[in-house]
C-alpha atoms as a PDB file:
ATOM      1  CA  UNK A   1      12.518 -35.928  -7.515  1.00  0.00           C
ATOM      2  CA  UNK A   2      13.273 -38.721 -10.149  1.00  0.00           C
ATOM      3  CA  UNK A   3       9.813 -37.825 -11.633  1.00  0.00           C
ATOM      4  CA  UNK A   4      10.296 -34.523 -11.770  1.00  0.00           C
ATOM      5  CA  UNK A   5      13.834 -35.153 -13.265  1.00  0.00           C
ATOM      6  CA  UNK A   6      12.294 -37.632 -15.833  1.00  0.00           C
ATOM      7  CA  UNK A   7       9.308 -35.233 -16.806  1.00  0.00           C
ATOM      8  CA  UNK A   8      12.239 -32.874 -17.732  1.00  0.00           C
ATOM      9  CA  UNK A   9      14.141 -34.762 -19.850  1.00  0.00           C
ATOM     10  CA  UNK A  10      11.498 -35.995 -21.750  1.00  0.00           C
ATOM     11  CA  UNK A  11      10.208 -32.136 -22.496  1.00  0.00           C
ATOM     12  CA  UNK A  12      13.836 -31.461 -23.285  1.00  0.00           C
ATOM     13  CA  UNK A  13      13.693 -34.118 -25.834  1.00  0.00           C
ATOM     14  CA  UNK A  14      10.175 -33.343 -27.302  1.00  0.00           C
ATOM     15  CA  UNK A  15      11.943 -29.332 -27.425  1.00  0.00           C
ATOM     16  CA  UNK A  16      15.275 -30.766 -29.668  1.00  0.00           C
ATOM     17  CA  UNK A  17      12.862 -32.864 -31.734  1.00  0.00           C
ATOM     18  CA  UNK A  18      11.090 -29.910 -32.556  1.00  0.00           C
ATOM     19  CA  UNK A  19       7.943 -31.609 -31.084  1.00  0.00           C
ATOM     20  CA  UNK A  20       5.791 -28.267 -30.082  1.00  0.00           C
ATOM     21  CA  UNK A  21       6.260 -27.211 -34.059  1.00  0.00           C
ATOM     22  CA  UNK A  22       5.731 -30.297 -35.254  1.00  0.00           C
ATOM     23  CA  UNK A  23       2.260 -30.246 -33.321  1.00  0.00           C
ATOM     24  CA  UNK A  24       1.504 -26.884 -34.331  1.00  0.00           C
ATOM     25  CA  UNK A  25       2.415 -27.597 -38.219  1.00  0.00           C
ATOM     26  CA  UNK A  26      -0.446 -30.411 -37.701  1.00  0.00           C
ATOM     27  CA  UNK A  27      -2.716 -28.375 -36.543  1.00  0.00           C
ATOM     28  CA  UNK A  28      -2.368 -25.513 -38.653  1.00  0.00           C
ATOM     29  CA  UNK A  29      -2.902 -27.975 -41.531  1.00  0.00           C
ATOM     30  CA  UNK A  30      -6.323 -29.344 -39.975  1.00  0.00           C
ATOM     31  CA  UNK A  31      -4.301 -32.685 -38.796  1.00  0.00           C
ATOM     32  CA  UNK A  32      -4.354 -34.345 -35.871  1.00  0.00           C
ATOM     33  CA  UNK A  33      -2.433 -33.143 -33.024  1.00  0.00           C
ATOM     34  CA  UNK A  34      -0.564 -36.807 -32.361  1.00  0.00           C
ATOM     35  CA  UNK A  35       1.480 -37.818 -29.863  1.00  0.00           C
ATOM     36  CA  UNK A  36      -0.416 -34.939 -27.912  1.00  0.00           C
ATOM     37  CA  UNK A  37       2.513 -34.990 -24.817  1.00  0.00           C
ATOM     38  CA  UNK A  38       6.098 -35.694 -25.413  1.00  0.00           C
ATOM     39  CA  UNK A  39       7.732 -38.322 -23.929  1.00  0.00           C
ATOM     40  CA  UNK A  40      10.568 -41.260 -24.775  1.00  0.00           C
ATOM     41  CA  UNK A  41       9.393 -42.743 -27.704  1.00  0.00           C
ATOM     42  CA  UNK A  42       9.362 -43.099 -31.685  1.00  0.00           C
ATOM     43  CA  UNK A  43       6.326 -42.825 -33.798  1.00  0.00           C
ATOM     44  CA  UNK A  44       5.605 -45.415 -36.191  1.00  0.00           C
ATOM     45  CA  UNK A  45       2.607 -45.494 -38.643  1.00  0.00           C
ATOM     46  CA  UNK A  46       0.192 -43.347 -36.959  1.00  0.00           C
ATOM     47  CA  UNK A  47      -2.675 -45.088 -39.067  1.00  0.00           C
ATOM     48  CA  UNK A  48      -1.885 -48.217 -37.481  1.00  0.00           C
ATOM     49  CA  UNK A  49      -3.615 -50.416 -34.577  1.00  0.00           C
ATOM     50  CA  UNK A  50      -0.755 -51.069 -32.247  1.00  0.00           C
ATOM     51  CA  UNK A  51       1.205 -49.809 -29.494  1.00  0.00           C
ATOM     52  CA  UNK A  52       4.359 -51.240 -28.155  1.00  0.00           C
ATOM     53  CA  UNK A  53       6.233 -50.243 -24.589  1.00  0.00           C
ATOM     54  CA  UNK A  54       9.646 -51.026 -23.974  1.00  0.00           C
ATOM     55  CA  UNK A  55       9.133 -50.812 -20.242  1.00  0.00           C
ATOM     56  CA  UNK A  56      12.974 -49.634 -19.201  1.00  0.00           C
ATOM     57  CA  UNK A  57      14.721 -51.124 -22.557  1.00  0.00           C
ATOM     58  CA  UNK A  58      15.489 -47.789 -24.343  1.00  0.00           C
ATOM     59  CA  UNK A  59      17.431 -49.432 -27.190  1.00  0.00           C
ATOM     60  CA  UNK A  60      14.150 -51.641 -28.475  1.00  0.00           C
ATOM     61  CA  UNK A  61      12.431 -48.193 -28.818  1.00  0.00           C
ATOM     62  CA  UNK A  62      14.095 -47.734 -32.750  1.00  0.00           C
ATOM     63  CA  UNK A  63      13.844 -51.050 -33.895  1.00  0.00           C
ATOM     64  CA  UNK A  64      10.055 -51.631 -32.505  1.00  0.00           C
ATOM     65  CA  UNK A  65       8.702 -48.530 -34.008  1.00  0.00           C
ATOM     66  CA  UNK A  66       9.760 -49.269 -37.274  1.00  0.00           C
ATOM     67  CA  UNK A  67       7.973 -53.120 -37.187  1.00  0.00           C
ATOM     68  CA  UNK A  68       5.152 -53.150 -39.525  1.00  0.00           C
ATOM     69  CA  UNK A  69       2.122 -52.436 -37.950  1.00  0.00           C
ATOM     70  CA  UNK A  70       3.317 -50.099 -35.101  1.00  0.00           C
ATOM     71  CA  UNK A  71       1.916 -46.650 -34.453  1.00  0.00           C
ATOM     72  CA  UNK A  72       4.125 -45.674 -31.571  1.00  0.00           C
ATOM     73  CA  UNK A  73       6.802 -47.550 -29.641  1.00  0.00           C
ATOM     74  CA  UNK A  74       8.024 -45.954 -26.067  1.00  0.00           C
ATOM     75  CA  UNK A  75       9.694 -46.420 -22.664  1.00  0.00           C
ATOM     76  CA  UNK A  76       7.345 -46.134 -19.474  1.00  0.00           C
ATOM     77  CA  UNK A  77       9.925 -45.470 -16.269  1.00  0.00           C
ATOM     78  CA  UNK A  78       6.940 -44.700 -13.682  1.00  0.00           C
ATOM     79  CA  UNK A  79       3.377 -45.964 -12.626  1.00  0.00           C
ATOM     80  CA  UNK A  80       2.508 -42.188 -12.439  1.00  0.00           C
ATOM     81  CA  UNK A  81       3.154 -39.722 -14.543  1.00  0.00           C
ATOM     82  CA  UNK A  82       4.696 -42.086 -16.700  1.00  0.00           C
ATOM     83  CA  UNK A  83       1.268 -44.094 -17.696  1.00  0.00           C
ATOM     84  CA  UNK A  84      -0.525 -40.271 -17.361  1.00  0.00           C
ATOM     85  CA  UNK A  85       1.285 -39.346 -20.660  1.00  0.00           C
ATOM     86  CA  UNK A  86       0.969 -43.161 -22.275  1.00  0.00           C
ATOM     87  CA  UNK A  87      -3.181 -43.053 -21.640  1.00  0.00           C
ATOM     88  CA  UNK A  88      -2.843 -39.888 -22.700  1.00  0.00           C
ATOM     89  CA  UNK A  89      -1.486 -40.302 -26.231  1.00  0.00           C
ATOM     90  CA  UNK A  90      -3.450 -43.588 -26.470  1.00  0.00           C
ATOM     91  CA  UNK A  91      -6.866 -42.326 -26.089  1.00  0.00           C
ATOM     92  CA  UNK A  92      -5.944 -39.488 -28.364  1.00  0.00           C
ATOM     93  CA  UNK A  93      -5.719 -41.371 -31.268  1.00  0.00           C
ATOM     94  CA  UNK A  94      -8.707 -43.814 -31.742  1.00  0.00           C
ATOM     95  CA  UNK A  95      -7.313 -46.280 -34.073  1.00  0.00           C
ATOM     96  CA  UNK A  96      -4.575 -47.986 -31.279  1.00  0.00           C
ATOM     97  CA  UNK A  97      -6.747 -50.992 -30.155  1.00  0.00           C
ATOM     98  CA  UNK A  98      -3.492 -52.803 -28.525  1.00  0.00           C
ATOM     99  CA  UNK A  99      -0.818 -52.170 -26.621  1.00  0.00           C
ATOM    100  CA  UNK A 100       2.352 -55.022 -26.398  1.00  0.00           C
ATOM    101  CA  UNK A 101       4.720 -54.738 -23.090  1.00  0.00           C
ATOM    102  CA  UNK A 102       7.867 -56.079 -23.899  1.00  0.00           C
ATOM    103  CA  UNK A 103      11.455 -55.011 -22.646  1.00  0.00           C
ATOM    104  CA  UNK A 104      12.718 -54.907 -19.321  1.00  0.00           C
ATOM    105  CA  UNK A 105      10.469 -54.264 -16.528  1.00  0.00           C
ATOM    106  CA  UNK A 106      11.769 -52.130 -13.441  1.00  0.00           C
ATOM    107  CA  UNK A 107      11.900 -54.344 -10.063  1.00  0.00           C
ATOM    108  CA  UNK A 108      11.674 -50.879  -8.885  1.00  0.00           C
ATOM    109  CA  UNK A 109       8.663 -49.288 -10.445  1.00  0.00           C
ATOM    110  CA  UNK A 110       7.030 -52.439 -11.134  1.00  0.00           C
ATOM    111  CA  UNK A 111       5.426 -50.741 -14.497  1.00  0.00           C
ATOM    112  CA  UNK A 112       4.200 -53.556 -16.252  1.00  0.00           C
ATOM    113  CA  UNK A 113       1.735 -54.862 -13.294  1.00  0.00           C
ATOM    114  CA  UNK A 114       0.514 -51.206 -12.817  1.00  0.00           C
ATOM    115  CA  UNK A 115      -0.508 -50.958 -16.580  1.00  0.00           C
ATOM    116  CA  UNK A 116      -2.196 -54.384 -16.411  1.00  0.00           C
ATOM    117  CA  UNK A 117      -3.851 -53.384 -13.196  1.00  0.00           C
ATOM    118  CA  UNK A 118      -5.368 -50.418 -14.723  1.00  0.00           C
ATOM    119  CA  UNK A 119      -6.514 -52.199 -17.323  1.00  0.00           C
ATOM    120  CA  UNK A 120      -8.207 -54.804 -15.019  1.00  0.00           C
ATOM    121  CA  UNK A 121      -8.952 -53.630 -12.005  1.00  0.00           C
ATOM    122  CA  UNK A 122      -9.359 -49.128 -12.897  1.00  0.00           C
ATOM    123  CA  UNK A 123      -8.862 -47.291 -10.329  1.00  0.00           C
ATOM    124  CA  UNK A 124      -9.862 -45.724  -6.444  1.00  0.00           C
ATOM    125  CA  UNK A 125     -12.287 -42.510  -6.178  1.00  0.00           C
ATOM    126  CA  UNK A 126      -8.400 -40.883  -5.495  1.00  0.00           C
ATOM    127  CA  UNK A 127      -7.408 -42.298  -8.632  1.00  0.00           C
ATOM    128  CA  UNK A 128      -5.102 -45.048  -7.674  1.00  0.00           C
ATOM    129  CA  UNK A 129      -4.444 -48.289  -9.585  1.00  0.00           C
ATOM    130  CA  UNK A 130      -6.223 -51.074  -7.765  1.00  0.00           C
ATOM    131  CA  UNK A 131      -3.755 -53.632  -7.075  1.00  0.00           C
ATOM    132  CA  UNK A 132      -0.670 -51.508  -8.452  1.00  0.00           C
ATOM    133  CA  UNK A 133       2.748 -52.579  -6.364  1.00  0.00           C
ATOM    134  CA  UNK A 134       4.613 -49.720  -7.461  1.00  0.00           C
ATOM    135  CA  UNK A 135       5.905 -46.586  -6.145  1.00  0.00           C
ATOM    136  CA  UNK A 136       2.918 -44.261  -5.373  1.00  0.00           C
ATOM    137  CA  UNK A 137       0.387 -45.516  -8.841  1.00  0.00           C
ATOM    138  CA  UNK A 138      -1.896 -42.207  -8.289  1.00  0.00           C
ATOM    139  CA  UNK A 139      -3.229 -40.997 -11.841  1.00  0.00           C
ATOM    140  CA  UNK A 140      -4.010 -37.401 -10.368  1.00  0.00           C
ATOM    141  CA  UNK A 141      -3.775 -35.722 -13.996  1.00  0.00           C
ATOM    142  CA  UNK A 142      -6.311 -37.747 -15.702  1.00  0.00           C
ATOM    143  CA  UNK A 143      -9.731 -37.445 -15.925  1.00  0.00           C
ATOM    144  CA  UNK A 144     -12.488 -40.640 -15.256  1.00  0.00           C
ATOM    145  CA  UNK A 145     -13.287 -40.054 -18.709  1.00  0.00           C
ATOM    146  CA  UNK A 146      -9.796 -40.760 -20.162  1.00  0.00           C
ATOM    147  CA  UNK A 147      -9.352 -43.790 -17.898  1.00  0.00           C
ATOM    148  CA  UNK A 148     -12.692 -45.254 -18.566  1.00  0.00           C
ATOM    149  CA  UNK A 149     -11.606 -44.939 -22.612  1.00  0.00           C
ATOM    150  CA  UNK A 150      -8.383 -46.192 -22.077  1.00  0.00           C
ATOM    151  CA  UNK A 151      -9.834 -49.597 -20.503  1.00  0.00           C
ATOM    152  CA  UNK A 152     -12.154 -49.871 -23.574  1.00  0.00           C
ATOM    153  CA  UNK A 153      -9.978 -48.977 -25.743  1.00  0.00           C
ATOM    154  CA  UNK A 154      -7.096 -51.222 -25.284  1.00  0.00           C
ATOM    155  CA  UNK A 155      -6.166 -54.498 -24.917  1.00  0.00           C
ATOM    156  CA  UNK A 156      -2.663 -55.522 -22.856  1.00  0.00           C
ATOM    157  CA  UNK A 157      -0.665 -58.298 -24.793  1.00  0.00           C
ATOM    158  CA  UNK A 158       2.423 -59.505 -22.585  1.00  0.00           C
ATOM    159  CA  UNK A 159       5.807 -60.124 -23.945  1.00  0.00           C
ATOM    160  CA  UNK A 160       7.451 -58.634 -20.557  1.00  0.00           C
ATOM    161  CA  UNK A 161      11.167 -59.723 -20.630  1.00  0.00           C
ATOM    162  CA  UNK A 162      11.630 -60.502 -24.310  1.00  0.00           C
ATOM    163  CA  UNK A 163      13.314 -58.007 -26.481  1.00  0.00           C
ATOM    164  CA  UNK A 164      13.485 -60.517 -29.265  1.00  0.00           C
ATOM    165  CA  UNK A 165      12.508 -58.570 -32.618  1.00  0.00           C
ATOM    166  CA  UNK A 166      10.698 -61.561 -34.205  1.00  0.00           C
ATOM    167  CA  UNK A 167       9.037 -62.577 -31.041  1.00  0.00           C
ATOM    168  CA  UNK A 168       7.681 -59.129 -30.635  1.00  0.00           C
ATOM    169  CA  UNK A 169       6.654 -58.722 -34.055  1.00  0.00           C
ATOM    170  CA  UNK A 170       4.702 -61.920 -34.271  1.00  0.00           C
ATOM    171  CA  UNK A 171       2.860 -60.263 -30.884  1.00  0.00           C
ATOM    172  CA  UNK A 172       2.485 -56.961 -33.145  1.00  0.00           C
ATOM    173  CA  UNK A 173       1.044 -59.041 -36.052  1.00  0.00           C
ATOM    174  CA  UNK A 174      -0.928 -60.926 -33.656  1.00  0.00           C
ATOM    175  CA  UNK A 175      -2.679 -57.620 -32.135  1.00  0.00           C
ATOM    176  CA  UNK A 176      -3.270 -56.005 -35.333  1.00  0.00           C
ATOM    177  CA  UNK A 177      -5.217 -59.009 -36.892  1.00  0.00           C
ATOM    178  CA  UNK A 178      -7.694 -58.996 -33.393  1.00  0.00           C
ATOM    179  CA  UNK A 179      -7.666 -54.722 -33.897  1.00  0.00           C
ATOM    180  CA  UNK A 180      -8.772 -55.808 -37.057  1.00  0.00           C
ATOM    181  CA  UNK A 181     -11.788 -57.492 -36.287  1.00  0.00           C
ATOM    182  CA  UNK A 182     -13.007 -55.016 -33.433  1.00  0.00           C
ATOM    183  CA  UNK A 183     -15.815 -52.349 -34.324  1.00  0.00           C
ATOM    184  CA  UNK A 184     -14.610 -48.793 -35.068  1.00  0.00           C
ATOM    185  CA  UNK A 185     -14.126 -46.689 -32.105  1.00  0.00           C
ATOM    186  CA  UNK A 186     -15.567 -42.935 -32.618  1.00  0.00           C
ATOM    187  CA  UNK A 187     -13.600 -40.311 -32.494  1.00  0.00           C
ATOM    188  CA  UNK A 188     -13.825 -38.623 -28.815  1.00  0.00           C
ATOM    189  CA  UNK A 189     -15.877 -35.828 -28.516  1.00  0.00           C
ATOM    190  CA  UNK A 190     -14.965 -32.173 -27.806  1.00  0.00           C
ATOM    191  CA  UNK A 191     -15.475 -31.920 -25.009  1.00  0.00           C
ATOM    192  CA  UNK A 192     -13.316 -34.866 -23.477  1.00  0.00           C
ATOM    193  CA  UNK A 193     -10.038 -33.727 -22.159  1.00  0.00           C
ATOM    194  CA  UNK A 194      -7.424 -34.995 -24.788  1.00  0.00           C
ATOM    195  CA  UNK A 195      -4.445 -34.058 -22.335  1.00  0.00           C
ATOM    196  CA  UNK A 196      -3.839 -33.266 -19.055  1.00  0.00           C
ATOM    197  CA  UNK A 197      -5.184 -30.463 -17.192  1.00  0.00           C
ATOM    198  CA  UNK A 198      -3.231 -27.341 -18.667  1.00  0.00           C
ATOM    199  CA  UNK A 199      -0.513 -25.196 -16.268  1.00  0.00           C
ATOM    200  CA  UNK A 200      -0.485 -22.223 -15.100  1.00  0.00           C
ATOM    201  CA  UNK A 201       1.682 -20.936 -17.747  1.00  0.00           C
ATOM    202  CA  UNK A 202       4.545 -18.335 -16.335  1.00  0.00           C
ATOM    203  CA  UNK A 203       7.394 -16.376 -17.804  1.00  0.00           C
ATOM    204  CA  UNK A 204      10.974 -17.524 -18.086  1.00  0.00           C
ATOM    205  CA  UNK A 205      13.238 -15.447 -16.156  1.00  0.00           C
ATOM    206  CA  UNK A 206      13.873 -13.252 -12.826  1.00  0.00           C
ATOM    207  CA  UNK A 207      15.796 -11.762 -10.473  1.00  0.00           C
ATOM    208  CA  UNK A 208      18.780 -13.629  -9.866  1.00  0.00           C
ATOM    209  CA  UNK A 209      20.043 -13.291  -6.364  1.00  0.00           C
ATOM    210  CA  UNK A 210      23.866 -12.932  -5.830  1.00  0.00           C
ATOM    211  CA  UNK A 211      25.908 -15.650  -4.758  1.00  0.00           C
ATOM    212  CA  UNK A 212      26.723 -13.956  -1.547  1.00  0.00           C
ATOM    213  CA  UNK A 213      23.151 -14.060  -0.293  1.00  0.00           C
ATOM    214  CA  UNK A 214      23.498 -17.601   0.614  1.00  0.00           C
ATOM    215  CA  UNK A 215      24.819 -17.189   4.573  1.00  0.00           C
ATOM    216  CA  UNK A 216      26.606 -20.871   3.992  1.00  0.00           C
ATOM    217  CA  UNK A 217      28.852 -19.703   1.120  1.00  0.00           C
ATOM    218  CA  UNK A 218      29.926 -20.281  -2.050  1.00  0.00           C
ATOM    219  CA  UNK A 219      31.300 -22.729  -4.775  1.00  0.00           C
ATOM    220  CA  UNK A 220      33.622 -22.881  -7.519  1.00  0.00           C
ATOM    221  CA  UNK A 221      33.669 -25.924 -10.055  1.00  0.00           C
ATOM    222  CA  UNK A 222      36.409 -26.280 -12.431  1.00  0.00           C
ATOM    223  CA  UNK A 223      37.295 -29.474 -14.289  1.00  0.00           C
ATOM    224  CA  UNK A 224      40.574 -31.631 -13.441  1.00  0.00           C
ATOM    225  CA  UNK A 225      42.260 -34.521 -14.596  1.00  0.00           C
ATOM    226  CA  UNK A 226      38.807 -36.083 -15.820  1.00  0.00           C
ATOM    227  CA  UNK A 227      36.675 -35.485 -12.792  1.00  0.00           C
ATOM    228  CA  UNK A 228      34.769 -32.260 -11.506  1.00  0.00           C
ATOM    229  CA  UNK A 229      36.356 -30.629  -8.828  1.00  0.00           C
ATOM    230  CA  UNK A 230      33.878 -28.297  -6.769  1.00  0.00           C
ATOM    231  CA  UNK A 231      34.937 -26.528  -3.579  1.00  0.00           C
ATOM    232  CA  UNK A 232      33.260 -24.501  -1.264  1.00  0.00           C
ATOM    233  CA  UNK A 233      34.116 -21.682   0.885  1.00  0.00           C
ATOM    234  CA  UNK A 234      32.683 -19.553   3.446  1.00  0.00           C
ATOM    235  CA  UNK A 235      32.031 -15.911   3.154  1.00  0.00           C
ATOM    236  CA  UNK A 236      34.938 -14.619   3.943  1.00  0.00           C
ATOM    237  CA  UNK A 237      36.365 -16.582   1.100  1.00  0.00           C
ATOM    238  CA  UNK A 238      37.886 -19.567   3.517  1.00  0.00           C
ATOM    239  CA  UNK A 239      38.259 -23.218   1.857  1.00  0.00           C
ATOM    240  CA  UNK A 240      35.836 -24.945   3.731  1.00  0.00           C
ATOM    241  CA  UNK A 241      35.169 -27.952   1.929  1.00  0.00           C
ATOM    242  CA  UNK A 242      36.093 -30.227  -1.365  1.00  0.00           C
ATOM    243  CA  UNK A 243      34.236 -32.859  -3.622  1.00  0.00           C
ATOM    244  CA  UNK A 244      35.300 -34.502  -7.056  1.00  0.00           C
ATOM    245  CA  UNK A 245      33.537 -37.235  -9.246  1.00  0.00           C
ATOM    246  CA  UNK A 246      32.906 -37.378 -12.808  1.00  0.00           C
ATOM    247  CA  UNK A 247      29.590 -37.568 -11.652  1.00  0.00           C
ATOM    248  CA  UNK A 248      27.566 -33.548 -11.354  1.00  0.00           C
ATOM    249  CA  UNK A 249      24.690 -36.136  -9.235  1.00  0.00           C
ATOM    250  CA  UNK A 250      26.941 -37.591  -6.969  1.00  0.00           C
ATOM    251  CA  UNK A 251      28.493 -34.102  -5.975  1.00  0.00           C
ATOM    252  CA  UNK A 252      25.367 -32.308  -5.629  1.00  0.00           C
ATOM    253  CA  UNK A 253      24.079 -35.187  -3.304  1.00  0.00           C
ATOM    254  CA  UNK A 254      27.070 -34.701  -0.736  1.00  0.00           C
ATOM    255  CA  UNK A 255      26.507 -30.970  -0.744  1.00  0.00           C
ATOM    256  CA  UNK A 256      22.869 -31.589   0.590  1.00  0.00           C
ATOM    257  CA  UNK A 257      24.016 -34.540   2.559  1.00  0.00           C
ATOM    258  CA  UNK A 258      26.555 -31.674   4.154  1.00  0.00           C
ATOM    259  CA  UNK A 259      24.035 -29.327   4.473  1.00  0.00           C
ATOM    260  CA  UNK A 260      25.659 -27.033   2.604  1.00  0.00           C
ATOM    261  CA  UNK A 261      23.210 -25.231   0.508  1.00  0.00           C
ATOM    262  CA  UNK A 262      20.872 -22.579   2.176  1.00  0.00           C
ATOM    263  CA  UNK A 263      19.070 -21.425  -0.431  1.00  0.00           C
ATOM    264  CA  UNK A 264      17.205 -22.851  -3.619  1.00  0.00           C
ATOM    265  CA  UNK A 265      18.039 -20.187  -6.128  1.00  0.00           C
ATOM    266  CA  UNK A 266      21.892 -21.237  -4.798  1.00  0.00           C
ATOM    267  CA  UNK A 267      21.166 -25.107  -5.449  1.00  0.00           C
ATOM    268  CA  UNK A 268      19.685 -24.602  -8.847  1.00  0.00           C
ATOM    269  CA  UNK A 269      22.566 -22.221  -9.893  1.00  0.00           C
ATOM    270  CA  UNK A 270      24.977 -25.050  -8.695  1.00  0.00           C
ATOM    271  CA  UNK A 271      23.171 -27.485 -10.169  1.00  0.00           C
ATOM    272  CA  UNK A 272      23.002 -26.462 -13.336  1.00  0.00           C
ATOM    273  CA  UNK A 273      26.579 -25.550 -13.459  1.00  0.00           C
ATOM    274  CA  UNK A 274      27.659 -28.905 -12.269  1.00  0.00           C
ATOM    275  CA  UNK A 275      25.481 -30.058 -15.433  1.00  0.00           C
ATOM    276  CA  UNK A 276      27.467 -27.801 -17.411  1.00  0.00           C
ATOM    277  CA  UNK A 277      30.566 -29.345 -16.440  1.00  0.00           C
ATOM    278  CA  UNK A 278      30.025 -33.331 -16.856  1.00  0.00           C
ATOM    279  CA  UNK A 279      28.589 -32.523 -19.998  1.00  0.00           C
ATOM    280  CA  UNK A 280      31.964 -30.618 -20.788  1.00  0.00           C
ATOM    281  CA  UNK A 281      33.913 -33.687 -19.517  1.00  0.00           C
ATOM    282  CA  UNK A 282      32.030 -36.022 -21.187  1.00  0.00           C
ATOM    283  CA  UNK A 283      31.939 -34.471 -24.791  1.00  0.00           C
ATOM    284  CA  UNK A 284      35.462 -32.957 -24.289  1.00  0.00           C
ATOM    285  CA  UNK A 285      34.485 -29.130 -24.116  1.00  0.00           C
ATOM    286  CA  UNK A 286      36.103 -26.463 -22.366  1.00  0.00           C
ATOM    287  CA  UNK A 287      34.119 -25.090 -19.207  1.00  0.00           C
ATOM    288  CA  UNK A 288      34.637 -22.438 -17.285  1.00  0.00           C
ATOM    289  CA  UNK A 289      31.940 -21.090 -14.974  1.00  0.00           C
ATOM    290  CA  UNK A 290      29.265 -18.719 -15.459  1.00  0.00           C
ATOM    291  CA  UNK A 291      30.334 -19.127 -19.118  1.00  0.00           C
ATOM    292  CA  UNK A 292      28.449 -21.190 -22.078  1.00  0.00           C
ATOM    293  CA  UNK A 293      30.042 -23.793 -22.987  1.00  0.00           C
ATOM    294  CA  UNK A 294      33.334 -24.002 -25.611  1.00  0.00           C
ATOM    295  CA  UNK A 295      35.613 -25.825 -27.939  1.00  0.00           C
END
């Protein structure tokens, strides 16, 4: 679920940063198509040699990318999809010879060791990371091919726990000279799989089923002296049940832990309206459900 939730955010993102026209303006004008898949970072000087990943350390991300010498700096949250979308862009652009882990690593995720275990060790004939400690390091989107290149291609230089500017720079400046000294890489070929493995592509929209249909009942959420108030009643329009936190997570996780959600068009109605309302609380807007946000 925290994947899933990540993978959204960071398409979000890519969407307000106009990413998808950005992409298309560079392709229309016979450019390369670079960062290929969006994700949480800045790009630097694409015609550099160097990489840098924050690890967790989201405020290094601004800073690092505009070192000298940097081509792209970026978070990595997960030893799965996470690292998918970092070989991905990495591969896809031929001059990164280096890539510097600095930041905060998660004790969680444990995404420093997986990267340097791909690098080191590659990976299973089910595409896990030999040696990899964290959660579930399966590279299912991306091909032998891409991991292959990305083992050639780059070169791990550790800096895990520092976010020290000059310290990292000095590591920047350090990889660039050795990029400098390698022998061009060519350009991959056609027919290598620059991205993942495309989606079945479906239309927005449907049928929205009434809030009725669910036999456990319904909710209202309204706002309240700072915290989101959300109550639910049966059928028969009976208070059944009350939650409030300024928190829309830690609401939605008592309603499952209550059991009271039957359906999943319900729980991603109520979940996007208890998203509606901390961002209302939070930025000071009115809210009112079923309603866009106002002033």
């Amino acid at each position: 679920m925290a994947v899933r939730l990540f993978a959204r955010l960071y398409r979000t993102r890519d969407l307000l940063v106009a990413g998808p026209l950005r992409r298309r303006w560079q392709r229309r004008g016979d450019l390369p198509a670079w960062p290929v898949v969006a994700g949480d970072y800045r790009v630097g000087d694409t015609a550099a040699s160097v990489a840098v990943c924050t690890l967790s350390s989201r405020d290094l991300i601004e800073p690092v990318a505009r070192l000298p010498g940097v081509a792209i700096a970026g978070r990595l949250v997960t030893v799965n999809l996470g690292i998918e979308d970092l070989v991905t862009n990495l591969v896809a652009n031929p001059r990164i010879r280096a890539l510097v882990l600095c930041g905060k690593d998660s004790p969680v995720f444990h995404t420093a060791q997986a990267v340097r275990a791909l690098v080191e060790h590659g990976v299973t004939a089910e595409h896990r990371i030999i040696g990899a400690r964290g959660h579930w390091p399966v590279l299912a989107n991306l091909s032998a091919t891409q991991i292959a290149r990305f083992r050639e291609q780059i070169a791990v230089i550790e800096a895990i726990g520092t976010s020290d500017l000059a310290l990292i720079a000095r590591q920047v400046d350090a990889a660039a000279a050795r990029a400098a000294t390698l022998p061009a890489l060519a350009a991959r070929a056609a027919t290598e799989p620059s991205s993942p493995p495309a989606c079945k592509q479906i239309a927005a929209g449907g049928k929205r089923e009434p809030v009725g249909y669910d036999p456990r009942g319904f909710f209202i959420v309204t706002l309240d002296a700072g915290e989101i108030v959300c109550r639910h009643y049966t059928l028969d329009h009976v208070a059944a049940h009350e939650v409030r936190s300024r928190s829309a997570e830690r609401i939605w996780l008592a309603l499952l832990r209550e059991d009271l959600i039957a359906k999943l068009s319900h729980a991603a109605y109520l979940g996007a309206e208890l998203a509606k309302a901390e961002s209302a609380l939070r930025l000071g807007l009115r809210y009112e459900q079923d309603k866009p946000l106002g002033r």
